[in-house]
Protein backbone atom coordinates (compact mmCIF):
# COMPACT_ATOMS: atom_id res chain seq x y z
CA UNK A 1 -1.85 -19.04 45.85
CA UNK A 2 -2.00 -22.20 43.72
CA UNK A 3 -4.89 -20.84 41.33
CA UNK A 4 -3.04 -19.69 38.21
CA UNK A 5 -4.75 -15.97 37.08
CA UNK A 6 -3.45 -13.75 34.82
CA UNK A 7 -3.76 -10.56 33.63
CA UNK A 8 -3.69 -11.23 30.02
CA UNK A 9 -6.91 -12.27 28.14
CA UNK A 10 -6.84 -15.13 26.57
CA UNK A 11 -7.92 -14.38 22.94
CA UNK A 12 -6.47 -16.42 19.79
CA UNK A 13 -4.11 -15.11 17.49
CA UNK A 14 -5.68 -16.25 14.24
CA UNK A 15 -3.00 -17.42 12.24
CA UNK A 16 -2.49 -16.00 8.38
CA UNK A 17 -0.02 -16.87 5.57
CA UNK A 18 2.91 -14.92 5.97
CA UNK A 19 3.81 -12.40 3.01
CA UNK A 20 6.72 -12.20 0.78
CA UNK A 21 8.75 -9.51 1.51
CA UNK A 22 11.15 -10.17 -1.02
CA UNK A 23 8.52 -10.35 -3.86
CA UNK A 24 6.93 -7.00 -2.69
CA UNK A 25 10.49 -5.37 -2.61
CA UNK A 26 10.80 -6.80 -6.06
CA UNK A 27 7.45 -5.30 -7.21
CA UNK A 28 8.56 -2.26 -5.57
CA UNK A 29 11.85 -1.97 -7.22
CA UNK A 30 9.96 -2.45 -10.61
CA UNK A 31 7.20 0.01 -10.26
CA UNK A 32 10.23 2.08 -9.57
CA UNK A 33 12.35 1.65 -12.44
CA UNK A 34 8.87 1.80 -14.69
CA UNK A 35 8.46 5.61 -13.21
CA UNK A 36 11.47 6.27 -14.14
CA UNK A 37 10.87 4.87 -17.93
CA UNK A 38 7.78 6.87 -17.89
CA UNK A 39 9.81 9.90 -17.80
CA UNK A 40 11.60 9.41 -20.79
CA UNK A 41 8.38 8.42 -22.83
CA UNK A 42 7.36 11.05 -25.35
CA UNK A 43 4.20 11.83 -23.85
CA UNK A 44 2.45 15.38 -22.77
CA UNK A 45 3.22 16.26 -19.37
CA UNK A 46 -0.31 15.74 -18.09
CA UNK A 47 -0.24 12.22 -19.21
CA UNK A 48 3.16 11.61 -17.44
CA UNK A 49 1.69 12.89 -14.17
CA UNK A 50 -1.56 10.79 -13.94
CA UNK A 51 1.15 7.54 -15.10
CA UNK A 52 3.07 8.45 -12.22
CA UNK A 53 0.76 9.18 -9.72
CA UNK A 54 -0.93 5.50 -11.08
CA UNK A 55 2.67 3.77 -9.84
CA UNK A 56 2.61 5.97 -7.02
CA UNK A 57 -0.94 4.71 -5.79
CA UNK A 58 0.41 1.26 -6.62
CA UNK A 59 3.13 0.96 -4.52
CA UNK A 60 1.33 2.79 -1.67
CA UNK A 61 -1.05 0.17 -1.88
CA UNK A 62 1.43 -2.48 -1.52
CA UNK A 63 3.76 -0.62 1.21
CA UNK A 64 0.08 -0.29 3.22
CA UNK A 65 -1.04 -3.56 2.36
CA UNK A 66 1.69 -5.50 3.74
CA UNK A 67 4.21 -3.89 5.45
CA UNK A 68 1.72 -2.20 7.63
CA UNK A 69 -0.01 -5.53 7.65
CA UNK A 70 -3.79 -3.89 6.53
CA UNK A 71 -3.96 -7.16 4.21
CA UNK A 72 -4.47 -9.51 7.04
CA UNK A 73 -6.68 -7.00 8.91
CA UNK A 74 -10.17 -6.67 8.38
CA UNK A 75 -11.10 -5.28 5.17
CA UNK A 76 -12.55 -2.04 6.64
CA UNK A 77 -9.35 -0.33 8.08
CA UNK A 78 -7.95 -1.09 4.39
CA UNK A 79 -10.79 0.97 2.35
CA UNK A 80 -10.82 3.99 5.16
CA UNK A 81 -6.86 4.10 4.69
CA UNK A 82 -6.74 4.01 0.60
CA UNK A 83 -9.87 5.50 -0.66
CA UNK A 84 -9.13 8.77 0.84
CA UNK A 85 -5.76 8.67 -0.49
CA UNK A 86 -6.85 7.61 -3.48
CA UNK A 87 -8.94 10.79 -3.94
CA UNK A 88 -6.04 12.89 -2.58
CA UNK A 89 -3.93 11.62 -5.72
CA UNK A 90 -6.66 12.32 -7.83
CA UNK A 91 -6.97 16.06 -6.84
CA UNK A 92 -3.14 16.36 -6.52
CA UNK A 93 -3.48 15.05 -10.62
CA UNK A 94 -5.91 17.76 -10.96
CA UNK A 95 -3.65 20.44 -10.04
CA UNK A 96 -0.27 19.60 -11.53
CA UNK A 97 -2.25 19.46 -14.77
């Protein structure tokens, strides 16, 4: 029983810069408060939508991006995620017009 085995593989963790949480929450807290500008803008409904579902697609980005941690992932996972949601907005746009 001296030989050491384990169970575990032994892969690498690759190591990545860690993000900013604090500017992200910041970035979301902006997008925020510009939504909520947008709405008082004196601008036809249909263009307030597509502005707001623009901020909306923004911060989903950045809540998928790194809070889910798809940034330090390969890039793959990140463009089956968002383009579908993407397109999702788009037709949601579409109708509320």
């Amino acid at each position: 029983m001296s030989e050491n085995t384990s169970l575990l593989p032994t892969v690498a963790h690759e190591a990545h810069a860690q993000p900013n949480y604090v500017a992200v929450y910041i970035a979301l807290a902006v997008l925020t408060f510009m939504e909520l500008g947008v709405t008082f803008l004196p601008i036809p409904k249909g263009g307030q939508v597509m502005i707001l579902l623009a901020f909306a697609f923004s911060k989903l980005v950045l809540v998928v991006m790194y809070y889910m941690h798809l940034k330090f992932d390969t890039r793959i996972y990140a463009i089956i995620f968002t383009v579908p949601v993407f397109f999702a907005l788009l037709i949601l746009g579409g109708l509320l017009m």
